[in-house]
Protein backbone atom coordinates (compact mmCIF):
# COMPACT_ATOMS: atom_id res chain seq x y z
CA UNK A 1 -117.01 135.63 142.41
CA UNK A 2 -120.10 137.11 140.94
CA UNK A 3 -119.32 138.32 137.03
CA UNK A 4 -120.59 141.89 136.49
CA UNK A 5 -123.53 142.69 134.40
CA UNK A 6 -123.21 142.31 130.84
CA UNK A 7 -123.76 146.40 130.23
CA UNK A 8 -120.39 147.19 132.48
CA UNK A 9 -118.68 145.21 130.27
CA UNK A 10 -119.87 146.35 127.61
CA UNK A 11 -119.31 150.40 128.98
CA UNK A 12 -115.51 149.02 130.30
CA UNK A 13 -114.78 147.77 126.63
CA UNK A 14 -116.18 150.60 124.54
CA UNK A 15 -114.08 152.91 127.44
CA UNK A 16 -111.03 150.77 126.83
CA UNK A 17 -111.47 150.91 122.43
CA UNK A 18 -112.02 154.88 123.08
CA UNK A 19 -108.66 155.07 125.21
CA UNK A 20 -106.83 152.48 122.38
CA UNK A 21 -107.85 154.83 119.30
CA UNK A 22 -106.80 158.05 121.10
CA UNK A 23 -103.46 156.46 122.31
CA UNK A 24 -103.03 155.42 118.43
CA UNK A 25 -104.35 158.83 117.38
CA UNK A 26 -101.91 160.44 119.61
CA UNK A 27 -99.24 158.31 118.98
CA UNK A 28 -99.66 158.54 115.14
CA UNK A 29 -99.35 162.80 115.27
CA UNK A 30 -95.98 162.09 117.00
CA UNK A 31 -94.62 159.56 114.30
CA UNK A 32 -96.44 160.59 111.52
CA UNK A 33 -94.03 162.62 108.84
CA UNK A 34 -94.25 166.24 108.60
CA UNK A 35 -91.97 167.68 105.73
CA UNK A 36 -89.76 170.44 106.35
CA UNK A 37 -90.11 173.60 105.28
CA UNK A 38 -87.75 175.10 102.89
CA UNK A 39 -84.91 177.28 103.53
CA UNK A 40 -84.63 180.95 101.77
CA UNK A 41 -81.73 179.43 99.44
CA UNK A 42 -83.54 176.23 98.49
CA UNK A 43 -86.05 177.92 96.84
CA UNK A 44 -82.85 179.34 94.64
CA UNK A 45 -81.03 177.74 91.85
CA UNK A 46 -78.01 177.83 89.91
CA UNK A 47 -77.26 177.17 86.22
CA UNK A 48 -74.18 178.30 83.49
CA UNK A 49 -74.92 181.66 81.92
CA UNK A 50 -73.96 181.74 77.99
CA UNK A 51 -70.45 183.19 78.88
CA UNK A 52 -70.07 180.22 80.83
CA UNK A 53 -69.85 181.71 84.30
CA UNK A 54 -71.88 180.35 87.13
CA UNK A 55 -74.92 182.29 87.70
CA UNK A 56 -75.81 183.78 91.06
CA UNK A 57 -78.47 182.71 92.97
CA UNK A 58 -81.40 183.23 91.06
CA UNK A 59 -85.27 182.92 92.57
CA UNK A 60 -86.88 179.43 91.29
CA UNK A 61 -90.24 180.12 89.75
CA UNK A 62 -92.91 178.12 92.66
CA UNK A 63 -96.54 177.30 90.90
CA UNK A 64 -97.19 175.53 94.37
CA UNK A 65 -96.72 179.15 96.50
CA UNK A 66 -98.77 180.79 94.16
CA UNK A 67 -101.61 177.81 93.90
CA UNK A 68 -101.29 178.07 97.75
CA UNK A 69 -102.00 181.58 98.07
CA UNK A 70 -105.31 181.65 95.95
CA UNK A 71 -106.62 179.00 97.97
CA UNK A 72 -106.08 180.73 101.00
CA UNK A 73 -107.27 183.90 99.64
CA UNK A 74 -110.11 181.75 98.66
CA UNK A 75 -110.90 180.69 102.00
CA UNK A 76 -110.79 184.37 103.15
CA UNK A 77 -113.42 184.89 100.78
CA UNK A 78 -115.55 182.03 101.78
CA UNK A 79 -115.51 180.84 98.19
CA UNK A 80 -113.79 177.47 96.81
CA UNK A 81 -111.16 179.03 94.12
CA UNK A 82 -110.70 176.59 90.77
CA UNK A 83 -107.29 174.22 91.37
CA UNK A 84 -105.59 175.50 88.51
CA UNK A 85 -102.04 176.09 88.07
CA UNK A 86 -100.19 178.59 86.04
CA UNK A 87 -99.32 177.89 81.95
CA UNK A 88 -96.32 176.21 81.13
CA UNK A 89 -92.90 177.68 79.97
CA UNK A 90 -91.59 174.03 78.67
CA UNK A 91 -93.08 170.60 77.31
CA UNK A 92 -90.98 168.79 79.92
CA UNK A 93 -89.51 169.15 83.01
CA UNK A 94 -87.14 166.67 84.39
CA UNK A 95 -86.51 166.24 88.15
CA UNK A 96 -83.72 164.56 89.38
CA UNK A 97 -83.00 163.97 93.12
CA UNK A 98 -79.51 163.22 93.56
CA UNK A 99 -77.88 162.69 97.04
CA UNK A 100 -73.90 161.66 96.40
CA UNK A 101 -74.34 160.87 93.15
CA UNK A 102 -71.02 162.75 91.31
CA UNK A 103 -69.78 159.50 90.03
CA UNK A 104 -73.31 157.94 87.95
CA UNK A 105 -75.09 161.69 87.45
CA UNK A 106 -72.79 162.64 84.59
CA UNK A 107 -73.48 159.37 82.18
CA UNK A 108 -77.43 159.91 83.35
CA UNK A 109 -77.56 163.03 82.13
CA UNK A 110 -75.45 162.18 79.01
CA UNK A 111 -78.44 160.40 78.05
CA UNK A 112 -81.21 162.20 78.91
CA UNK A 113 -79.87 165.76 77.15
CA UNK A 114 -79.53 163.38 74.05
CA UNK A 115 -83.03 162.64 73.87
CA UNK A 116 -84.59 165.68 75.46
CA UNK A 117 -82.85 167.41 72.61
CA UNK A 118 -83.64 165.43 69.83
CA UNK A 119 -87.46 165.38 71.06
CA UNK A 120 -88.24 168.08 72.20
CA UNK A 121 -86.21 171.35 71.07
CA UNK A 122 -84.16 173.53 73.14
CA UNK A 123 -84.46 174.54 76.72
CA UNK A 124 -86.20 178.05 75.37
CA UNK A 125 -88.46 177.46 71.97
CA UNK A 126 -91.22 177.09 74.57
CA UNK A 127 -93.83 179.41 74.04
CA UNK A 128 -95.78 180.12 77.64
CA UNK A 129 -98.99 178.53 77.35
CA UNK A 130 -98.60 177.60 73.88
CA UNK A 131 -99.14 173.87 74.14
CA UNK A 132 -96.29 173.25 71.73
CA UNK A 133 -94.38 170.05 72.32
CA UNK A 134 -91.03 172.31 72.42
CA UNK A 135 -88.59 173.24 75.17
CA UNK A 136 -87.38 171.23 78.16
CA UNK A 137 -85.50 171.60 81.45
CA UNK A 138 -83.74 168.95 83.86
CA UNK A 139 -83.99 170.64 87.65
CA UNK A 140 -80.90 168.55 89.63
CA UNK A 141 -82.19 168.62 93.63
CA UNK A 142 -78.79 168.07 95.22
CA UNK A 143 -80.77 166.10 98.50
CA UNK A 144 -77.83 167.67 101.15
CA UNK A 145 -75.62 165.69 99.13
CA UNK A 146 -71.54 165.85 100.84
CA UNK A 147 -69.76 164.89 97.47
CA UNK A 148 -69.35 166.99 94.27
CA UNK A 149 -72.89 166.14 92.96
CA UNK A 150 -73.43 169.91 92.56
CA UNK A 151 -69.88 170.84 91.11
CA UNK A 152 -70.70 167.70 88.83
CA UNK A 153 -73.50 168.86 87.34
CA UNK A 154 -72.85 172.42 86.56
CA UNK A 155 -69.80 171.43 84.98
CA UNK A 156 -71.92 168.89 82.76
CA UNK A 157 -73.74 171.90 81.79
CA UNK A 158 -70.71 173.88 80.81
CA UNK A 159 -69.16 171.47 79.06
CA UNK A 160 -72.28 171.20 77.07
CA UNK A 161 -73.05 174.31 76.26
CA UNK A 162 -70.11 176.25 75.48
CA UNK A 163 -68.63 173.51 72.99
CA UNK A 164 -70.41 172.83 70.05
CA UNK A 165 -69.03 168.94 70.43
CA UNK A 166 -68.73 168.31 73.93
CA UNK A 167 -66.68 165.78 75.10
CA UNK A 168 -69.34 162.83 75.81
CA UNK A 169 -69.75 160.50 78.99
CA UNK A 170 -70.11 157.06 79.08
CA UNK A 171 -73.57 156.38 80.57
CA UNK A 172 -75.64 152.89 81.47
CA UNK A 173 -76.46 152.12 77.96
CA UNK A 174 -73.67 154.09 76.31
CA UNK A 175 -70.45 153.07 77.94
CA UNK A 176 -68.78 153.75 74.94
CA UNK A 177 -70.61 156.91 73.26
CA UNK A 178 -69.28 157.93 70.17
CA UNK A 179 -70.73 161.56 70.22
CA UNK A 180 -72.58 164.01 72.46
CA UNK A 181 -75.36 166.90 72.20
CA UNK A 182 -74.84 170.43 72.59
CA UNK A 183 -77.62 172.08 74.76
CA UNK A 184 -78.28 175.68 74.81
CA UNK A 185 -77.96 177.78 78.12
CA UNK A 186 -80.03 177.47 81.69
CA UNK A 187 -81.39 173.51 80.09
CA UNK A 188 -80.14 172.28 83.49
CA UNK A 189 -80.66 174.10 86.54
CA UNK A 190 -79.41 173.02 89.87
CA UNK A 191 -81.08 173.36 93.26
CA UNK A 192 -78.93 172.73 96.85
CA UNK A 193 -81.03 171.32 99.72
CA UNK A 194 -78.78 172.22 102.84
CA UNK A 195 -79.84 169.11 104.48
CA UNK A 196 -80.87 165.42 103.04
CA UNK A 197 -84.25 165.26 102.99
CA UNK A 198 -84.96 161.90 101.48
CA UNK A 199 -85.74 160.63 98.19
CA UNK A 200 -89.57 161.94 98.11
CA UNK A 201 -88.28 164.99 99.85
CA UNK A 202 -86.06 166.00 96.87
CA UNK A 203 -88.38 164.90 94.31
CA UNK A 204 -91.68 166.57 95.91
CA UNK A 205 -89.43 169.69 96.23
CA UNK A 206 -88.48 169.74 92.60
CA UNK A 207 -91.54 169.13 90.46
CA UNK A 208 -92.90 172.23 93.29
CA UNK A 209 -90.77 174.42 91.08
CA UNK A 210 -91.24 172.61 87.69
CA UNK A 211 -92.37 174.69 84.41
CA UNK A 212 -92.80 171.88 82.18
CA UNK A 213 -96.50 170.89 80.73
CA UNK A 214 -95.27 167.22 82.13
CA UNK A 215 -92.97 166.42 84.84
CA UNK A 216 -91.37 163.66 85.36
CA UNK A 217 -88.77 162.29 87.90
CA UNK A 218 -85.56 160.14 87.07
CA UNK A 219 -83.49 158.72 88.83
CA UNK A 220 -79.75 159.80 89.51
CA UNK A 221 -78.27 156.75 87.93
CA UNK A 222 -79.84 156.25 84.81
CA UNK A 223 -81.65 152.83 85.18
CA UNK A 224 -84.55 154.06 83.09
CA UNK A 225 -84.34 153.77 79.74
CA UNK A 226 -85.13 157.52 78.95
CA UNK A 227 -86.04 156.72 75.35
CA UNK A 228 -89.22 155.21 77.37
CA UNK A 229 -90.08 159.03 78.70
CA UNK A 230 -91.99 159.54 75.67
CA UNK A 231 -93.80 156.40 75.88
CA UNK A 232 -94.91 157.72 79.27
CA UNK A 233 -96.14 160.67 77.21
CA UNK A 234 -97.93 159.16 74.57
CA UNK A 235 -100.02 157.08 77.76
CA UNK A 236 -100.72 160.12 79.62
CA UNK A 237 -102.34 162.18 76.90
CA UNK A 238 -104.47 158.75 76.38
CA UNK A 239 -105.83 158.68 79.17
CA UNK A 240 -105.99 162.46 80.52
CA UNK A 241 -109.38 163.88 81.78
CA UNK A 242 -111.34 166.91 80.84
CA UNK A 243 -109.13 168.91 83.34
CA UNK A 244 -105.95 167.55 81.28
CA UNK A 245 -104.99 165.14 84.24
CA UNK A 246 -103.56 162.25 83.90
CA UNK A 247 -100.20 160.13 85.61
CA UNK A 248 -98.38 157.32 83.42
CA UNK A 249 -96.02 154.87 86.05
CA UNK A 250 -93.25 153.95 84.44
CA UNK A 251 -93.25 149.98 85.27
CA UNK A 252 -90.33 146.58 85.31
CA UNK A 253 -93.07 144.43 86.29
CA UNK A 254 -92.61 142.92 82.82
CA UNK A 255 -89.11 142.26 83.71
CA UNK A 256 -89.59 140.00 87.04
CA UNK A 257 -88.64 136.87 85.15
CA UNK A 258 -85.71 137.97 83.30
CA UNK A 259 -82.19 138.00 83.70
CA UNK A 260 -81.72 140.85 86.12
CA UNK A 261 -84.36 140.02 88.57
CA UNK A 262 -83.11 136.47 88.68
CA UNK A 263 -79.51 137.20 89.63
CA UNK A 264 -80.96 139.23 92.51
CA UNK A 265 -80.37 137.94 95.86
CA UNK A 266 -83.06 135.44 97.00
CA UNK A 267 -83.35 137.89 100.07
CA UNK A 268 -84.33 140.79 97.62
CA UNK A 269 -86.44 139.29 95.39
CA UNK A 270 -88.30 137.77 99.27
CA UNK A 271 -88.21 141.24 100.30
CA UNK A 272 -89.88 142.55 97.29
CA UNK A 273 -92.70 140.14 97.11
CA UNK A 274 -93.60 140.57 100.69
CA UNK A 275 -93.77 144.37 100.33
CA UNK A 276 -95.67 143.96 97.17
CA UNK A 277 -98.41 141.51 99.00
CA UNK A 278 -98.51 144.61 102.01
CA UNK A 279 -99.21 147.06 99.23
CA UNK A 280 -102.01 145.21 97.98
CA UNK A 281 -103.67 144.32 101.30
CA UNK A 282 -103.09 147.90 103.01
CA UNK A 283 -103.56 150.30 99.80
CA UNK A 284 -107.07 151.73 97.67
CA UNK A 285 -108.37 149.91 95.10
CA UNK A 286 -106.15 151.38 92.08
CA UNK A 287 -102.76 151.89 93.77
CA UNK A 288 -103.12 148.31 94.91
CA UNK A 289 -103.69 147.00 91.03
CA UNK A 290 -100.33 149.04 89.98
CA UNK A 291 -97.41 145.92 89.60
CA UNK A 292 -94.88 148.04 90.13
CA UNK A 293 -95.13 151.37 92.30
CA UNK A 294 -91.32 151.82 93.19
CA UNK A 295 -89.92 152.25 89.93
CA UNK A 296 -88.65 155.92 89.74
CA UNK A 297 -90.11 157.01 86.76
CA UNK A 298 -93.45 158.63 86.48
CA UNK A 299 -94.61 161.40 84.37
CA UNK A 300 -97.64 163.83 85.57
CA UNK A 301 -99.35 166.07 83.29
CA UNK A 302 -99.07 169.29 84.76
CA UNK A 303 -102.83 170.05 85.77
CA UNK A 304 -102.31 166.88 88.21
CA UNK A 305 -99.79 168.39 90.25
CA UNK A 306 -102.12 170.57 92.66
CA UNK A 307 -104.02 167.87 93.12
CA UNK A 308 -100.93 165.91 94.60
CA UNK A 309 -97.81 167.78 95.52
CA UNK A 310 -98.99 170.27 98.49
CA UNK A 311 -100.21 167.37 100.22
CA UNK A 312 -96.97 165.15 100.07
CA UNK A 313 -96.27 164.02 103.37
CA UNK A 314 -93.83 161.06 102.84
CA UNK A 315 -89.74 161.87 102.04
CA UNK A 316 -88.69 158.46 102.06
CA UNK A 317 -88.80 155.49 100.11
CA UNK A 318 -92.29 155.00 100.48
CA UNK A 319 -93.23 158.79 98.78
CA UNK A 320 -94.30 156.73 95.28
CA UNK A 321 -97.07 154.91 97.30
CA UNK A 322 -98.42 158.46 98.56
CA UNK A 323 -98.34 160.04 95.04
CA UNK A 324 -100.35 157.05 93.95
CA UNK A 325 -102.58 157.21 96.68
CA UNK A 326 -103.02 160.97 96.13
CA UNK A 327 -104.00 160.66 92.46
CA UNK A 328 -106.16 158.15 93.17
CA UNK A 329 -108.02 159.83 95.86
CA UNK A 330 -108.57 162.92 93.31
CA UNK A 331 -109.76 160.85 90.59
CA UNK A 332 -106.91 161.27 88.48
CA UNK A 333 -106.61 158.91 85.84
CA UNK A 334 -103.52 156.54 85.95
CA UNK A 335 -101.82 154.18 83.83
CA UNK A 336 -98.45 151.14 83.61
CA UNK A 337 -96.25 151.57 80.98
CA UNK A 338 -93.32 148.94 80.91
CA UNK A 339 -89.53 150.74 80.23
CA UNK A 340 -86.74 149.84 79.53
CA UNK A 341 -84.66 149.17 83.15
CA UNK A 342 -81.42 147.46 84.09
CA UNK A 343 -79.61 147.20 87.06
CA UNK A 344 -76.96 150.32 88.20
CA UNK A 345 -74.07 149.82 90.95
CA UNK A 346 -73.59 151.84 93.32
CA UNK A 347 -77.50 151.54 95.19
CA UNK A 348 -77.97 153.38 98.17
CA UNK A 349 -80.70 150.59 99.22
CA UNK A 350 -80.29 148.98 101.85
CA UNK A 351 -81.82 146.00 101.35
CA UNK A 352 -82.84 144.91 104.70
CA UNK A 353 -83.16 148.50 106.70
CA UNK A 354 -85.05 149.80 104.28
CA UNK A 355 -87.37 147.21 103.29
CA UNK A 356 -88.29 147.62 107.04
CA UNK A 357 -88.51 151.19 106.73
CA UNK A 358 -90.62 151.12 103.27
CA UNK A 359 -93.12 148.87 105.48
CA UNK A 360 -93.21 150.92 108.37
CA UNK A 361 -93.82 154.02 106.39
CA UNK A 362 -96.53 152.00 104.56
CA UNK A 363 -98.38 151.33 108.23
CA UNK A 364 -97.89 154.79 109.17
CA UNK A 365 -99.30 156.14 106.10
CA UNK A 366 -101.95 153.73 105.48
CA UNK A 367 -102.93 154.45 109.35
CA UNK A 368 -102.46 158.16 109.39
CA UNK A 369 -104.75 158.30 106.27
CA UNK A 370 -107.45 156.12 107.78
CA UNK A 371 -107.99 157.85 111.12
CA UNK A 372 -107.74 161.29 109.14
CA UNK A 373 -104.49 163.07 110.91
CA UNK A 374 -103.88 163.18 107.32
């Protein structure tokens, strides 16, 4: 049988590469995340009013709707508006996503108040726009959680502000605490997401609604040392850029050899090194030099966040890699800091399933940025 001329072949292979990338083009729209949009009472929180009663729902204050709006008014206009977000009301705003979490939250944020107090002043000594380092708020993002994470943490609040010594909880670092910290009214306001949205979900959600000149996100049970949070601080204003930008990754890469790493199951620590050696081969240049991208605590100075949070896509594990990948695509500069970490029970990792799932959403991501459906 007589083979074809070479240009048919050539014509059937570039038709067969075209119908390959538009399969995987298609295909990619269909599994690519798209984040829900909130619900009228998710963009509403709660906190303890100074007679102790629970507030009503109250309107959360959105920087991201309003940074939103310009640009489409912008675009109107046919003129590029400035991304700028609105001045401060706080030094530091906490996020903390929290699905199930009513039996660790409560010793998490016995810590944190106990710093953020010491540090940084009450919730309202803030001056808008000031630049003062005063004034803080945690922002609890209940991710659809079926427990008593919510009745949890407003009662936390109570407790802490209507007694002048609260009655203290034993935390990660503090299982036997010997005092607490009074807080002054609406520190810790708490936001209910009717249904889980994921980790990134709950934490992109929250810092959309954050006041604080940094944000940063915690997790629910307290792993992070949060002494460290002003470590993070002191990095990002070293490194921040003429626009004030700047992200400091709170990192345990320093920690792979010691005690707690070592215990972990030689499945685990496999699982973590193989992800690792994916994020190093399928991510940019400075995401891929970051030791440790999973470790959930990361500060971002305020003038970052437009550059980053209105183009989250990710709600899963995998939501750090995108923030990273985000920052790095703006030019915003980024540091490791090593923190403080130790192990928590009660994980909601599943070690297998969602190692498969973190490298799955890697592909995806990785995939949907580099044929732009991103």
């Amino acid at each position: 049988m007589e083979m074809p001329p070479p240009w048919v072949l050539a014509v059937a292979l570039g038709f067969l590469l075209f119908a390959f990338a538009t399969w995987l083009y298609i295909a990619l729209n269909l599994v690519a995340p798209v984040p829900r949009k909130p619900t009228a009472s998710e963009k509403t929180f709660q906190t303890i009013l100074p007679t102790g009663k629970r507030s009503e729902a109250k309107q959360l204050p959105c920087w991201a709707d309003q940074w939103r709006a310009e640009k489409e008014y912008g675009k109107k206009k046919g003129v590029t508006p400035p991304s700028i977000i609105e001045d401060a009301e706080v030094f530091m705003s906490v996020v903390v996503p929290a699905f199930n979490e009513e039996e660790r939250l409560g010793g998490m944020l016995e810590e944190a108040v106990s710093f953020l107090q010491e540090t940084y002043g009450g919730a309202h000594e803030g001056e808008k726009g000031s630049g003062a380092e005063k004034g803080w708020e945690i922002l609890v993002v209940s991710d659809g959680s079926t427990d008593d994470t919510v009745e949890k943490a407003l009662d936390f609040a109570k407790e802490h502000q209507l007694k002048q010594y609260p009655k203290p909880i034993p935390g990660p670092r503090t299982p036997k605490p010997t005092h607490s910290t009074h807080i002054p009214h609406g520190s810790i306001r708490v936001i209910t997401l009717e249904k889980n949205r994921g980790k990134g979900g709950a934490v992109t959600h929250g810092m959309r609604h954050a006041r604080g000149q940094y944000v940063v996100f915690a997790d629910a049970d307290g792993a992070s040392r949060f002494e460290d949070l002003q470590k993070l601080v002191e990095a990002c204003k070293s490194i921040e850029d003429k626009k004030g930008r700047a992200v400091a990754i709170g990192s345990r890469a320093h920690l792979v050899g010691s005690e707690a790493v070592v215990k972990r199951s030689k499945l685990r620590n496999f699982l973590m090194h193989s992800f690792h050696i994916l994020l190093r081969i399928m991510t940019p240049p400075a995401t891929a030099a970051i030791k440790d991208t999973q470790c959930g605590f990361k500060l971002f100075s305020r003038t970052s966040l437009p550059d980053i949070i209105p183009y989250m896509h990710s709600e899963g594990w995998i939501f750090d890699v995108e923030m990273l990948m985000l920052a790095e695509m703006a030019k915003v500069p980024m540091c490791e800091v090593a923190i403080g970490w130790k192990e928590v029970l009660g994980s909601k990792l599943n070690v297998i399933w969602d190692s498969i799932g973190m490298a799955w959403g890697l592909a995806i991501l990785r995939l949907a940025w580099g044929l732009k459906v991103y």
